[in-house]
Protein backbone atom coordinates (compact mmCIF):
# COMPACT_ATOMS: atom_id res chain seq x y z
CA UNK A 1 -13.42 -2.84 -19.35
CA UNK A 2 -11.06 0.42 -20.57
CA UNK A 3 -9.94 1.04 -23.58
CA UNK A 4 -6.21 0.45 -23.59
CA UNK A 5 -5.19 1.38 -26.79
CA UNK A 6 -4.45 5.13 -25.51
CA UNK A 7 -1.92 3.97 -23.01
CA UNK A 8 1.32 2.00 -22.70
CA UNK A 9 3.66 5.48 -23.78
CA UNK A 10 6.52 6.86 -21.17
CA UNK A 11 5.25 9.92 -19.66
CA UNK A 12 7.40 12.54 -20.18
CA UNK A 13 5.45 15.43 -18.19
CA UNK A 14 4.58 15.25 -14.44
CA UNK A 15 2.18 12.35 -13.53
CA UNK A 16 -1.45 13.07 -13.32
CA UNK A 17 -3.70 10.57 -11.28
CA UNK A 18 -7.11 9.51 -10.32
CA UNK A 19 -6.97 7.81 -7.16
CA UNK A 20 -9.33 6.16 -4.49
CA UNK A 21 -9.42 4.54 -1.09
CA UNK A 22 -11.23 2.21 0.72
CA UNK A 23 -10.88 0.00 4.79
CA UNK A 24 -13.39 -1.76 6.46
CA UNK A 25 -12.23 -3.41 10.08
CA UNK A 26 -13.01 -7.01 8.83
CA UNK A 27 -15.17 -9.75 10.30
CA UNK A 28 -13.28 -10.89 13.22
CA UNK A 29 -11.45 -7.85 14.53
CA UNK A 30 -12.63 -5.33 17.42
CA UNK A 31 -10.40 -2.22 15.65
CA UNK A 32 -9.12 -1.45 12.46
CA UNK A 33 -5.30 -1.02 12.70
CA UNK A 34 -5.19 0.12 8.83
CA UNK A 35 -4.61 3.83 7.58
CA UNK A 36 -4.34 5.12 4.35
CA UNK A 37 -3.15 7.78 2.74
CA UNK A 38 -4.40 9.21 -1.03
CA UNK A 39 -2.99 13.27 -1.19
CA UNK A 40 -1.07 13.42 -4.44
CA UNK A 41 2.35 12.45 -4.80
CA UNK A 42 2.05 10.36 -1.88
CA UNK A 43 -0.39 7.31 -2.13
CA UNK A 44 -0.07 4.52 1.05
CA UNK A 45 -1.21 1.94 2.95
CA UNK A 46 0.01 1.63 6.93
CA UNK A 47 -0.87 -1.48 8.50
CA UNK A 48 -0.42 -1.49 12.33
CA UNK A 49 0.34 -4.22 14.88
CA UNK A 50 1.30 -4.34 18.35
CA UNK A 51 -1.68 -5.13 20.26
CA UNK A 52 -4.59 -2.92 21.99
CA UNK A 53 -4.28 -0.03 20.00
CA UNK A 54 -0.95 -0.11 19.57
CA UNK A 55 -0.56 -0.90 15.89
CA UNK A 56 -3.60 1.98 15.12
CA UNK A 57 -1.23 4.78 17.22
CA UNK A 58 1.94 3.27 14.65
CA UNK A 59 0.00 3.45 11.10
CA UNK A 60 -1.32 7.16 11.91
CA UNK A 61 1.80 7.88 12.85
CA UNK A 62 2.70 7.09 9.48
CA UNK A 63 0.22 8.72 7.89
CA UNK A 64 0.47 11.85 9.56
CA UNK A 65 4.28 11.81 8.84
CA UNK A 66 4.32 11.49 5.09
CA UNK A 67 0.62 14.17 4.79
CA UNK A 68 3.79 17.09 5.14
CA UNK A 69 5.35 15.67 1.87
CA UNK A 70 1.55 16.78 -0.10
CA UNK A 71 1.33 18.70 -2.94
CA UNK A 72 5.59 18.33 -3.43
CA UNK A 73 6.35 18.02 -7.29
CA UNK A 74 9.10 15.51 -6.77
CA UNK A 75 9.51 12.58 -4.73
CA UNK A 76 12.85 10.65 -4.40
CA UNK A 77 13.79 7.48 -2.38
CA UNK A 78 15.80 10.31 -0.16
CA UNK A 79 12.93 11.98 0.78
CA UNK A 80 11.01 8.90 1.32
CA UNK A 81 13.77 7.76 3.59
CA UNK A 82 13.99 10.96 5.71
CA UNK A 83 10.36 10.81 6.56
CA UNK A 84 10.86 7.08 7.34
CA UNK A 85 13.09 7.65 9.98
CA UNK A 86 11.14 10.67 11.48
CA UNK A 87 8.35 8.17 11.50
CA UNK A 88 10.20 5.40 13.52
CA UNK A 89 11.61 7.87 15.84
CA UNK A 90 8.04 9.02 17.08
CA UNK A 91 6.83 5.67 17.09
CA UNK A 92 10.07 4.62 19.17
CA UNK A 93 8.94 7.24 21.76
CA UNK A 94 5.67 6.52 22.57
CA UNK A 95 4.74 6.37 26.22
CA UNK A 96 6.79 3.12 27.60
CA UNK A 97 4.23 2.96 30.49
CA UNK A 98 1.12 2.86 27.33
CA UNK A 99 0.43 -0.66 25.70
CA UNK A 100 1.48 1.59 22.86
CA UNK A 101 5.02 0.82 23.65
CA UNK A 102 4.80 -2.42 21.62
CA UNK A 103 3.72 -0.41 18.68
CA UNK A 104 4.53 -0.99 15.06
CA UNK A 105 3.27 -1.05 11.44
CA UNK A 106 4.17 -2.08 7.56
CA UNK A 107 4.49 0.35 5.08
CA UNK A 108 3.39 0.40 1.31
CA UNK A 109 4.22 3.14 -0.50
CA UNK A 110 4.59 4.71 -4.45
CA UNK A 111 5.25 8.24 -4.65
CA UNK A 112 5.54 10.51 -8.27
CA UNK A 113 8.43 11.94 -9.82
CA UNK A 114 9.48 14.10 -12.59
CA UNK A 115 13.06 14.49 -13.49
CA UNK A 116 15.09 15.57 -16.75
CA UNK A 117 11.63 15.50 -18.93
CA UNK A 118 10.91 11.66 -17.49
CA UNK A 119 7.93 10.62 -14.86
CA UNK A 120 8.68 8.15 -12.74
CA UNK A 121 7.27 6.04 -9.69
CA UNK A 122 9.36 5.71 -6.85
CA UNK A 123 7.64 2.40 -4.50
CA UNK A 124 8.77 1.80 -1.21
CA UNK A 125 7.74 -1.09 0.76
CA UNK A 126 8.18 -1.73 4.56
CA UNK A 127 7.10 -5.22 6.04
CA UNK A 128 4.03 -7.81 4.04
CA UNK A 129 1.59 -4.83 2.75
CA UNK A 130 1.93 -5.09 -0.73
CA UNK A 131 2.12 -3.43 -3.86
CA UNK A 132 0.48 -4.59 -7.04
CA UNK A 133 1.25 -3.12 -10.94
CA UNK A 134 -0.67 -2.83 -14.08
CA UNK A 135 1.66 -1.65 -16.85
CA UNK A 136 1.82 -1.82 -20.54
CA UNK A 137 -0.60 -5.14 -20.35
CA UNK A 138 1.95 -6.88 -17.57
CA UNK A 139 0.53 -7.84 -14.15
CA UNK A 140 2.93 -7.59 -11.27
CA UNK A 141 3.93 -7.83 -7.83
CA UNK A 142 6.47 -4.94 -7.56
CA UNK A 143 6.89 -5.17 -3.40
CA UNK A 144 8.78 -8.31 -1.79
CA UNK A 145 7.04 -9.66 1.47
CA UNK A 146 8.99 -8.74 5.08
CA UNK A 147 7.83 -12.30 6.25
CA UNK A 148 8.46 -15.73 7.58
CA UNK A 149 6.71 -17.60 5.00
CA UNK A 150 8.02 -15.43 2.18
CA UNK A 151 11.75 -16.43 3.17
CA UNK A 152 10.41 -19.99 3.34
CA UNK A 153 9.13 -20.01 -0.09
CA UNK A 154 12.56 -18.53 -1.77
CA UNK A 155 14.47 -21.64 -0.05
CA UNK A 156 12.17 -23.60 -1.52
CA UNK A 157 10.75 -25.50 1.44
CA UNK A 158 6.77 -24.59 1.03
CA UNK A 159 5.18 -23.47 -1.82
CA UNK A 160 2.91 -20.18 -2.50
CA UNK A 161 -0.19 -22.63 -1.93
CA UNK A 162 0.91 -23.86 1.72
CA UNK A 163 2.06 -20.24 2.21
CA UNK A 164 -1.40 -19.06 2.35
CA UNK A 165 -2.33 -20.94 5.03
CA UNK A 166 1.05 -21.33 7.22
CA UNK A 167 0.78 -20.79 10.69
CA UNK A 168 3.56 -18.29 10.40
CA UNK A 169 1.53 -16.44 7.74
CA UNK A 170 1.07 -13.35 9.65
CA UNK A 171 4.75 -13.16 10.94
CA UNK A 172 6.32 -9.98 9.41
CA UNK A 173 10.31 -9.98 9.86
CA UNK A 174 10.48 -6.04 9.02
CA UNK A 175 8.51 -3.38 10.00
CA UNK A 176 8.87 0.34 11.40
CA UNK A 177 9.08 0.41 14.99
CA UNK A 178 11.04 -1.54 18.22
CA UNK A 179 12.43 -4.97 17.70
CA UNK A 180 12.07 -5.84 13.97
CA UNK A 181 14.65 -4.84 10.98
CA UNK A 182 13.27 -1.61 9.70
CA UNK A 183 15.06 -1.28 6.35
CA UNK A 184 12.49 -0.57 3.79
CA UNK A 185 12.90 -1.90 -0.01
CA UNK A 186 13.38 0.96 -2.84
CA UNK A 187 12.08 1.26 -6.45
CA UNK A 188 12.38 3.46 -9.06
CA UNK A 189 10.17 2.39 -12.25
CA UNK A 190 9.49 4.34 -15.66
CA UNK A 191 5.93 5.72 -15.98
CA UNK A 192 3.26 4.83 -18.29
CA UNK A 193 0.05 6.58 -19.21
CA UNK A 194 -2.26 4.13 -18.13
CA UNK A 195 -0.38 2.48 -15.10
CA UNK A 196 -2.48 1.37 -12.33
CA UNK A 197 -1.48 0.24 -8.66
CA UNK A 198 -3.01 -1.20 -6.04
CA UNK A 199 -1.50 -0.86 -2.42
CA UNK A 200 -2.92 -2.85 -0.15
CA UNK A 201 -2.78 -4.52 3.60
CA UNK A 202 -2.72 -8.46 4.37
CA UNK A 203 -6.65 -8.49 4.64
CA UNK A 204 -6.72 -8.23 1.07
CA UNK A 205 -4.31 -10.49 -0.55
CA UNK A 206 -4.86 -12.68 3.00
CA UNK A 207 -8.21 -13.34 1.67
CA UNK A 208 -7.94 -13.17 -2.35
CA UNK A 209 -5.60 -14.77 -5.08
CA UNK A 210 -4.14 -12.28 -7.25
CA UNK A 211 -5.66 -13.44 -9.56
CA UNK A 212 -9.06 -11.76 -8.36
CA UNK A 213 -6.65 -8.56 -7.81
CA UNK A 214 -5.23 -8.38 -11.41
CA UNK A 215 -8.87 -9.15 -12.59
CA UNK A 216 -10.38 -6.46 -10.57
CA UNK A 217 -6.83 -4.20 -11.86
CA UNK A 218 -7.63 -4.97 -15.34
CA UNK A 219 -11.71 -5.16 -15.46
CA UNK A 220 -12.59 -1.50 -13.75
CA UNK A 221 -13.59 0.94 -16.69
CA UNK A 222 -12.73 3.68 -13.41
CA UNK A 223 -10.01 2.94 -11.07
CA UNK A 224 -11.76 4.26 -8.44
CA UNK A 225 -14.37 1.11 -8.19
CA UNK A 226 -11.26 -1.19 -7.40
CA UNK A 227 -10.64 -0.13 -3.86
CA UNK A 228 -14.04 -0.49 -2.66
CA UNK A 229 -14.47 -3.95 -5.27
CA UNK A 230 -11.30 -5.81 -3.88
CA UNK A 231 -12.57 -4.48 -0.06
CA UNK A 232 -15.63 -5.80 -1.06
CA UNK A 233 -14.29 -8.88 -2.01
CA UNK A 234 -11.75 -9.86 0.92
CA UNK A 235 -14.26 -9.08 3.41
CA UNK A 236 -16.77 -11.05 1.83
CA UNK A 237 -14.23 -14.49 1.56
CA UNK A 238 -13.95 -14.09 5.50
CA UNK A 239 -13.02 -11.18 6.09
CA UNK A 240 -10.07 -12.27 8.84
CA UNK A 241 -8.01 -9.19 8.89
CA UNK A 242 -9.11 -5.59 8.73
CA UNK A 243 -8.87 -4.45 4.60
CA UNK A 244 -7.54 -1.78 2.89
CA UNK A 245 -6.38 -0.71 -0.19
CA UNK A 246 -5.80 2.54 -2.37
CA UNK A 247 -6.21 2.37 -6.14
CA UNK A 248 -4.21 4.95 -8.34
CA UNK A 249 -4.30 5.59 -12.20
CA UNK A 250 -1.96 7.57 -14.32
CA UNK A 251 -4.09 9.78 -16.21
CA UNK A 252 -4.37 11.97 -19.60
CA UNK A 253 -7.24 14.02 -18.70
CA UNK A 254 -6.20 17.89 -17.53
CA UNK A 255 -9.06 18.11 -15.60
CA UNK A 256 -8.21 14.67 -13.50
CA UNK A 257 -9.33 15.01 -9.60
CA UNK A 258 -6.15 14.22 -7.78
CA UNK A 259 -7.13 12.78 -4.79
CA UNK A 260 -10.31 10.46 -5.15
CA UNK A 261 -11.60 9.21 -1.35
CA UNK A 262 -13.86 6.10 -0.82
CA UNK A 263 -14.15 5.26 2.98
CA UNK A 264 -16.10 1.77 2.89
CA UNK A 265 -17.87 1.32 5.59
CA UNK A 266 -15.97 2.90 8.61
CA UNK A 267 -13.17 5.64 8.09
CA UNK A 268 -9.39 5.05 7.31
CA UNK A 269 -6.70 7.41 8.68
CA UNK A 270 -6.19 10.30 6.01
């Protein structure tokens, strides 16, 4: 378990982080749909749908859009945005005669900033991936599901238990590509020495309660054992989905590595 006592204090220089990945294709699927990406200031999780290999052609996409916006000092919700659209207009011209025509994907998202002497994460969420936070001692959910069940739980007519396990579950009502709302959700959150995230596709919190999340979040001594722990994990409990997540860690050290890469068992898209 780390030693917290360092941490909890705004950052007031540019955000330094330790970071790893992990994806493994899951139990039941033929093709893992997931990609990843961990180049510092950018840190996501893409996961794909659409069929065939649709929803694989859709996260790289992704992926290979937001890999220009490495090594930039600042990222802002603008930026973020501007690549989005880029994004969904190469996706949106995919070969209408390819099975890739259906394609589409979540995103997950939190980007660094540094503005005016203050650090700051800017999170941006796109469909159910989600986005978990470690700050100051406080566990949280900082994305909102994109999904059926998630609009049936905030009117109140199932609960977060029968959510699990609705037959709607999987049912995203956003997402970048054709057909669905593509609006993305925007944050902009102080930064803490000491935060920790975890990004992460439905085959993770799919197969695990968060409390096995925060736990791993909390437990880790490095942050770079949660990836492959919580990939461990969901794969393990059934494995249902394909699994991803990157792990990232605001750090003290001058000499912290950047961009940290675990590829569990089969490669993600980087």
């Amino acid at each position: 378990m780390r030693d917290d006592s360092q941490y909890g204090t705004l950052l007031t220089e540019p955000i330094r982080v330790r970071s790893a990945a992990a994806t493994h294709v899951g139990r039941v699927r033929s093709m893992n749909e997931d990609s990843y990406l961990a180049a510092h200031p950018i840190y996501l999780v893409a996961d794909g749908m659409g069929g065939h290999n649709a929803g694989e052609i859709a996260s790289a996409i992704v992926v290979d859009q937001f890999s220009d916006l490495a090594g930039q000092h600042d990222i802002t919700p603008e930026t973020l945005a501007e690549n989005l659209i880029v994004a969904y207009e190469r996706i949106t011209r995919l070969d209408d005669s390819t099975a890739a025509r259906s394609a589409g994907t979540t995103v997950a998202l939190v980007g660094t900033s540094f503005d005016h002497d203050q650090a700051t994460w800017v999170v941006m969420n796109l469909g159910d991936s989600r986005i978990y936070r470690l700050s100051n001692d406080e566990f949280e959910q900082i994305s909102i599901d994109h999904s059926v069940v998630q609009e049936l739980v905030d009117r109140g007519e199932i609960t977060e238990e029968e959510a699990r396990v609705h037959p709607y579950r999987n049912m995203v009502t956003r997402a970048l590509g054709p057909g669905p709302n593509s609006s993305p959700d925007f944050w902009r959150l102080p930064a803490m020495l000491g935060d920790r995230f975890v990004i992460c596709s439905d085959g993770i919190n799919g197969e695990l309660d968060d409390a096995v999340i925060e736990y791993c979040l909390r437990e880790a001594d490095d942050i770079r054992d949660v990836a492959p722990s919580l990939v461990t994990k969901a794969v393990e409990a059934g494995g249902r989905d394909n699994a991803t997540v990157v792990a990232l860690e605001a750090v003290a050290d001058d000499a912290a590595e950047e961009i940290n890469r675990y590829s569990l068992f089969d490669a993600g898209s980087v």
